[in-house]
N, C-alpha and C. Protein backbone atom coordinates (compact mmCIF):
# COMPACT_ATOMS: atom_id res chain seq x y z
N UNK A 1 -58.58 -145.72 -67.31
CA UNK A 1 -57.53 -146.40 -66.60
C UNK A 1 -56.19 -146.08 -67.25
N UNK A 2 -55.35 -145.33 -66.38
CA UNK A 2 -53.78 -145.01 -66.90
C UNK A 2 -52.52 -146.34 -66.87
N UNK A 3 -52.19 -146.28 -67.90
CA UNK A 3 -51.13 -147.30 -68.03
C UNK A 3 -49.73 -147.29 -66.84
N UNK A 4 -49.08 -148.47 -66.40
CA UNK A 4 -48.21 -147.88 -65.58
C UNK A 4 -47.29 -146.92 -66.00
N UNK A 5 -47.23 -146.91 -67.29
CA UNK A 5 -46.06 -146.05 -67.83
C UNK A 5 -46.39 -144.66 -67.35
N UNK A 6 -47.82 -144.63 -68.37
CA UNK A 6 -48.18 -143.34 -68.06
C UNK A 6 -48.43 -142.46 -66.37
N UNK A 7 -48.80 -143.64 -65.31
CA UNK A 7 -48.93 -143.17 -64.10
C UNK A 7 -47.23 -142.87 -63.75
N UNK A 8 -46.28 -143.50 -63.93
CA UNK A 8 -45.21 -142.89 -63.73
C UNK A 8 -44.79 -141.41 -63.82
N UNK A 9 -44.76 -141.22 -65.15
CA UNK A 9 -44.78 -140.01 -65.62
C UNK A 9 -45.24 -139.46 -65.33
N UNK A 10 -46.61 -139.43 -65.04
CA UNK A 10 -47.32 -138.44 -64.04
C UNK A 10 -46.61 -138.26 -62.65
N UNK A 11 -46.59 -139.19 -62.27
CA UNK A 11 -45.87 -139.55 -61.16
C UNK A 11 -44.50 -138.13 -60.75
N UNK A 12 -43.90 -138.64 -61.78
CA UNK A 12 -42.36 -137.81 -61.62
C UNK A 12 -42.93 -136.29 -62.37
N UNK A 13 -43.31 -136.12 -63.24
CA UNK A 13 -43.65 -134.35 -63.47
C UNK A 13 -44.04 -133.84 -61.80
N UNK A 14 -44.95 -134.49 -61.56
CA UNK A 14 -45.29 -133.95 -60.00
C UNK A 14 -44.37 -133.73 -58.66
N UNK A 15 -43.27 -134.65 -59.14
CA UNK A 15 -42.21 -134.28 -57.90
C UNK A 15 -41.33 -133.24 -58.71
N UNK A 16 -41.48 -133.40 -60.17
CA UNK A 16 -40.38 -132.09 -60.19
C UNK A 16 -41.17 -130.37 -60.14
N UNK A 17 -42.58 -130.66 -60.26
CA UNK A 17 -43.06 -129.24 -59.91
C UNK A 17 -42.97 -128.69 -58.84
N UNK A 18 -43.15 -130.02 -57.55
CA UNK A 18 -43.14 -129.86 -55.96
C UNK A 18 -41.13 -129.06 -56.14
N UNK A 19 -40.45 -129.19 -56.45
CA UNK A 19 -39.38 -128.31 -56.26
C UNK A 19 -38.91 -127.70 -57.72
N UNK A 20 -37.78 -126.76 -57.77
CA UNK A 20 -37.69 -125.71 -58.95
C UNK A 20 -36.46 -126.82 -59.69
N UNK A 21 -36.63 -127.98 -59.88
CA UNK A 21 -35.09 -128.16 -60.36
C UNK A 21 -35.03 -127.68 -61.72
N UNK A 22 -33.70 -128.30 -62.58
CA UNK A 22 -33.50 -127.50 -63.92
C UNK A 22 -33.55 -125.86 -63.75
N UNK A 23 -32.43 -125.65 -62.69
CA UNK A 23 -31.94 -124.40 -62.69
C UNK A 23 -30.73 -123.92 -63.04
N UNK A 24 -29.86 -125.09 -63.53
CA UNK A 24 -28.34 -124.70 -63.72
C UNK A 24 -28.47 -123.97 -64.80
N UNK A 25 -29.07 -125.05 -66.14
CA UNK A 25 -28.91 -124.33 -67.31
C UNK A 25 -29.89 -123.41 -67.57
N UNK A 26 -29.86 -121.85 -68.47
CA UNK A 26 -31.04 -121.01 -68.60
C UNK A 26 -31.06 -121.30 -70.07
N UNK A 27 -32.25 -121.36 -70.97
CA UNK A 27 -32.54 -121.49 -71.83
C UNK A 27 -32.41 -120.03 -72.97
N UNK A 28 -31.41 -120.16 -74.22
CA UNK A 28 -30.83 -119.25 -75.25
C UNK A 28 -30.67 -119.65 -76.08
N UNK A 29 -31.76 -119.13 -77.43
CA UNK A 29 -32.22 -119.42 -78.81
C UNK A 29 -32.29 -120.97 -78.58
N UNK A 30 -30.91 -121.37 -79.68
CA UNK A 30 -30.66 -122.88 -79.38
C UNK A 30 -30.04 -123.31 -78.44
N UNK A 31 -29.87 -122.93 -77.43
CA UNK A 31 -28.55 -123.78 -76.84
C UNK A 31 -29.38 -122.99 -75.23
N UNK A 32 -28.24 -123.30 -74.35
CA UNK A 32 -28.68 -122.78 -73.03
C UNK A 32 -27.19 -122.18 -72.14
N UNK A 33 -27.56 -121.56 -71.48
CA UNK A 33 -26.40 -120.21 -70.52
C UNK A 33 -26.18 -120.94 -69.52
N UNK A 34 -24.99 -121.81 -69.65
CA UNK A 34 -24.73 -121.61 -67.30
C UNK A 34 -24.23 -120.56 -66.76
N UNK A 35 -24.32 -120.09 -65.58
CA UNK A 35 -23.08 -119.26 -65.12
C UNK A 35 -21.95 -119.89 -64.09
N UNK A 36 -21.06 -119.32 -63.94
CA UNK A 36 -20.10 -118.95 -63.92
C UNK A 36 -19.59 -118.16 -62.73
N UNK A 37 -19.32 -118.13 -61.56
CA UNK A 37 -19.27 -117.01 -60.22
C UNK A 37 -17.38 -117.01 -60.40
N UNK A 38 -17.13 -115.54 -60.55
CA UNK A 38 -15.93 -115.78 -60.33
C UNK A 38 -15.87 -114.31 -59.47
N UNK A 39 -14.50 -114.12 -58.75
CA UNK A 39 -14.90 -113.07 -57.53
C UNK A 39 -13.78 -111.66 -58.87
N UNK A 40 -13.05 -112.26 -59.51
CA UNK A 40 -12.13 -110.77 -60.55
C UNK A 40 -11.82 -111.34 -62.27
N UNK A 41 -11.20 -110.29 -63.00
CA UNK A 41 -10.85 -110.68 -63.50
C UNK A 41 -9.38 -111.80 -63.68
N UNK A 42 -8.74 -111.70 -62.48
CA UNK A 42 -7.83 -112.34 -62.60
C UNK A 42 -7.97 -113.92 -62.07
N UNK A 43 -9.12 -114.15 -61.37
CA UNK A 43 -9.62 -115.29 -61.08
C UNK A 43 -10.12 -115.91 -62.64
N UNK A 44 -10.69 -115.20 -63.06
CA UNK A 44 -11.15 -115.50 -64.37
C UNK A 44 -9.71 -116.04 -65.30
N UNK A 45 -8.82 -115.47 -65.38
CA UNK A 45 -7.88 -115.49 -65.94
C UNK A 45 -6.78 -116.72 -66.01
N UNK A 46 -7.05 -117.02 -64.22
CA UNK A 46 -6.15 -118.44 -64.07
C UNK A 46 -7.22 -119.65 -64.17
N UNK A 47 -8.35 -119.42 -64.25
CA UNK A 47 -9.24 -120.18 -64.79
C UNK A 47 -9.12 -120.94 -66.23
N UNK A 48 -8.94 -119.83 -67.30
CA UNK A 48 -8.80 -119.85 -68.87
C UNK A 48 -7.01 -120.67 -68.77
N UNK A 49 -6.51 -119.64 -67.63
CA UNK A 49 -5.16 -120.55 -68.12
C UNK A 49 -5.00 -122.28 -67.66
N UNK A 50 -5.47 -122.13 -66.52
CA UNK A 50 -5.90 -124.07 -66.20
C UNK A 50 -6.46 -124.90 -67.46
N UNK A 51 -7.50 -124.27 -67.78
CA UNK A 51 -8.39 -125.06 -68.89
C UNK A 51 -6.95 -125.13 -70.40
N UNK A 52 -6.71 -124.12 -70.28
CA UNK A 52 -5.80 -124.39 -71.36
C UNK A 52 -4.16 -125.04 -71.28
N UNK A 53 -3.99 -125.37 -70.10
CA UNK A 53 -2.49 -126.25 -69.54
C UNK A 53 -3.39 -127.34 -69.49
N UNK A 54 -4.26 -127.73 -69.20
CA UNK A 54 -5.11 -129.20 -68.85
C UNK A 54 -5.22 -129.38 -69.85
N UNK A 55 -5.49 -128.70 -71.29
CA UNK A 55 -5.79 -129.33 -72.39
C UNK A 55 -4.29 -130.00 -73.25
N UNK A 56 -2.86 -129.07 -72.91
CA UNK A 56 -2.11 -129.53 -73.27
C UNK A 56 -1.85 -130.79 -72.76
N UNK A 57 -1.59 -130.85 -71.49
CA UNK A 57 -1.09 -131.75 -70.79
C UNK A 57 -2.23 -132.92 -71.58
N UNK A 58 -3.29 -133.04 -71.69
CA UNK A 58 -4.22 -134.12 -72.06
C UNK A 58 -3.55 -134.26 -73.62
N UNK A 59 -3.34 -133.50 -74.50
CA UNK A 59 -2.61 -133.70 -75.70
C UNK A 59 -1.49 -134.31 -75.90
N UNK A 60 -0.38 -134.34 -74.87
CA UNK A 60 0.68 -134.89 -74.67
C UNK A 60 0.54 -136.04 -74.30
N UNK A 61 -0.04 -136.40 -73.21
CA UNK A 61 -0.60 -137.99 -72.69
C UNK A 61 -0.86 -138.72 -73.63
N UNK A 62 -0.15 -139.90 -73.50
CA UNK A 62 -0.05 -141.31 -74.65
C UNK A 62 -1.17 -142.01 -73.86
N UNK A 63 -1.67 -141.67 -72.68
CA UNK A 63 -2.49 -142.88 -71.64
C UNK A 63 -3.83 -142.31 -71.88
N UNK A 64 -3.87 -141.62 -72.28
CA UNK A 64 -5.32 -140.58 -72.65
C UNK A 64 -5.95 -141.99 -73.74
N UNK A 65 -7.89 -142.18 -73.68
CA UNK A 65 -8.05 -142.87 -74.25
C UNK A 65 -8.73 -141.94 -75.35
N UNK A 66 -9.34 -141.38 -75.14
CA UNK A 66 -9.82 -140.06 -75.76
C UNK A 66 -8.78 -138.34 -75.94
N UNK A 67 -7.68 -138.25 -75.63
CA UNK A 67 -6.73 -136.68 -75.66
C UNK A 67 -7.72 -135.73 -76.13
N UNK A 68 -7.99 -135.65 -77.68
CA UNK A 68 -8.10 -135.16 -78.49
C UNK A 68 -9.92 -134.53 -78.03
N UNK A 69 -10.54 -135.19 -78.00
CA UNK A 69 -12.38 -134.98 -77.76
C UNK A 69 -12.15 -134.05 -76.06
N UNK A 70 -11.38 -134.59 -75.80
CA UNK A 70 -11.39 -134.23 -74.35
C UNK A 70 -10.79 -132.67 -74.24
N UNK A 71 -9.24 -132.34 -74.48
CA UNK A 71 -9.05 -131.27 -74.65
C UNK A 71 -9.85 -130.21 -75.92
N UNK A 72 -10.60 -130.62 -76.88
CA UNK A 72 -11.19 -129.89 -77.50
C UNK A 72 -12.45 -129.52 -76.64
N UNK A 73 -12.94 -129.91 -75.99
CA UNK A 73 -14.02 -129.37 -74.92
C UNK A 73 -13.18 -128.38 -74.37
N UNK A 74 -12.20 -128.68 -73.56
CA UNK A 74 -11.64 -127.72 -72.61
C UNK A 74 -11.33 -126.06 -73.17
N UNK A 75 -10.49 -126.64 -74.34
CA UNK A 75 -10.09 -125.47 -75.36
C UNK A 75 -11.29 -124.55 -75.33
N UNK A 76 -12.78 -125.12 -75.95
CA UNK A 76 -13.88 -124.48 -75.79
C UNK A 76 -14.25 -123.76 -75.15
N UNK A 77 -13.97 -124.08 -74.10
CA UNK A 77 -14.66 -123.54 -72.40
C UNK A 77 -13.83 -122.85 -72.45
N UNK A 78 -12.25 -122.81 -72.78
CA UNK A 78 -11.44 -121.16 -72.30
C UNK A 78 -12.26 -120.50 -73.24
N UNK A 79 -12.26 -120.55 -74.69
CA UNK A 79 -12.35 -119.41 -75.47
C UNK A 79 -13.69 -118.95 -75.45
N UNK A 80 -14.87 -119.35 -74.73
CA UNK A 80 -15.86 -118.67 -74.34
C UNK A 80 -15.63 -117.63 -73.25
N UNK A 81 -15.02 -118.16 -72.50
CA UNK A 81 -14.51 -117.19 -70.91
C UNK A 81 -13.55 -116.26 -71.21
N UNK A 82 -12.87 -116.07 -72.25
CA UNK A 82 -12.21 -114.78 -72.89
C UNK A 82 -13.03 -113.80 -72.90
N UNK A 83 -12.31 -112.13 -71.91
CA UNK A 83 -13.42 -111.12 -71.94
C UNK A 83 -12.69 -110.41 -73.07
N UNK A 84 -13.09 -110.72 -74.86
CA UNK A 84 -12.93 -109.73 -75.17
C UNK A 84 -12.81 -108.40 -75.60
N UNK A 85 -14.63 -107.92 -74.95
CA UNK A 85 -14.84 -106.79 -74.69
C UNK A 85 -13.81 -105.92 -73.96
N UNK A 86 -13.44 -106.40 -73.08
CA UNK A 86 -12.56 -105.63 -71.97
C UNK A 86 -10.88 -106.36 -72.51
N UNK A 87 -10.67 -106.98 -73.20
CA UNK A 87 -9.61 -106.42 -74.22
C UNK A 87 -9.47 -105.61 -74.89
N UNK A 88 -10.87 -105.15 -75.69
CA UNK A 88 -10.55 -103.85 -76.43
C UNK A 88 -10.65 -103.08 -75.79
N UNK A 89 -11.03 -102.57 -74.30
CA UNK A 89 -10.91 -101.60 -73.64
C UNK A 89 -9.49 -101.41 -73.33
N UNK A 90 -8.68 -102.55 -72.86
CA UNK A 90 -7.36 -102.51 -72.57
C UNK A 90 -6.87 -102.10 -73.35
N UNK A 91 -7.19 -102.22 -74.66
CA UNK A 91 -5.81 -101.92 -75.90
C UNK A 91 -6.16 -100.19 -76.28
N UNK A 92 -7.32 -99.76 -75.71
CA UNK A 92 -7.87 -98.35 -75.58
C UNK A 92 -7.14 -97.64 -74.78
N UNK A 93 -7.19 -98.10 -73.48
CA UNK A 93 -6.91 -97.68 -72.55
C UNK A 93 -4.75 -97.93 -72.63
N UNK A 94 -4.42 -98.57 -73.30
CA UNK A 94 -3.19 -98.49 -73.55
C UNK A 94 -2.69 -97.62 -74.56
N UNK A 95 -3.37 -97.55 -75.63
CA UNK A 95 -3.06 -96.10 -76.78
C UNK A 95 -3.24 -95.53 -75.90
N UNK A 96 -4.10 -94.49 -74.96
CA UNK A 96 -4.05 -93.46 -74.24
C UNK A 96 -3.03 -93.53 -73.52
N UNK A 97 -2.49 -94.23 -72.96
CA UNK A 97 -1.70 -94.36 -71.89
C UNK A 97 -0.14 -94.22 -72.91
N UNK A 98 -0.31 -94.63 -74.09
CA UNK A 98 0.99 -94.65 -74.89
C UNK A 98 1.13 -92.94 -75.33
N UNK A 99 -0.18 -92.67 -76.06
CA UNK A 99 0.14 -91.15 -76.45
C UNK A 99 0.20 -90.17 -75.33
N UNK A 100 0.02 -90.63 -74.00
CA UNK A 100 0.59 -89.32 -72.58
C UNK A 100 1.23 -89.66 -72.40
N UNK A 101 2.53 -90.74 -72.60
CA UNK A 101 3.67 -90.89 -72.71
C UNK A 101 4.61 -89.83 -73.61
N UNK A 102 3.98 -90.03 -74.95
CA UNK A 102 4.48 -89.25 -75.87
C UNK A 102 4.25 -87.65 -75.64
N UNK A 103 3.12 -87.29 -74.88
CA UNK A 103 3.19 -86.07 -74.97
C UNK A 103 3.64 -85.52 -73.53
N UNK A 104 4.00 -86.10 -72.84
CA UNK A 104 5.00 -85.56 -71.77
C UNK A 104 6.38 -85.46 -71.67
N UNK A 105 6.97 -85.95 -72.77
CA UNK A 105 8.77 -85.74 -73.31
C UNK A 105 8.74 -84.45 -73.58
């Protein structure tokens, strides 16, 4: 004879097998991956810059009960969404672009 607790639990594992939920987050080492759909990089870009004007603006606010916990999340979330792989491509792709400057005078 199963306890009610335990028939619960049974209970609910079974509705979450009947559908796939726990799909947002994907599971990595410790921690877990969401994604992210963005359509460019420049979508991406005013993204990082929102998160990071929202964090000021929350720093400045005297009405904020939390400022500080709150914009340090945000801060977070830009500096993960920084591509800076494809910064160092840019700064590649700008020496080249600087030395065919230089060698077309």
């Amino acid at each position: 004879m199963e306890t009610p607790q335990k028939e619960a639990v049974t209970e609910l594992l079974e509705i979450m097998n009947r559908v796939n939920y726990f799909k947002q987050l994907k599971p990595n080492n410790d921690s877990f991956l969401a994604t992210l759909n963005v359509s460019c990089y420049s979508e991406l870009n005013i993204m990082i810059a929102a998160l990071l004007k929202a964090s000021i603006t929350m720093l400045q606010s005297e009405n904020s009960a939390k400022p500080f916990s709150d914009a340090m999340i945000l801060v977070e979330m830009a500096l993960q969404l920084l591509p800076n792989v494809e910064m160092e491509l840019l700064d590649e792709l700008y020496r080249i672009w600087v030395e065919d400057k230089k060698n077309s005078k």
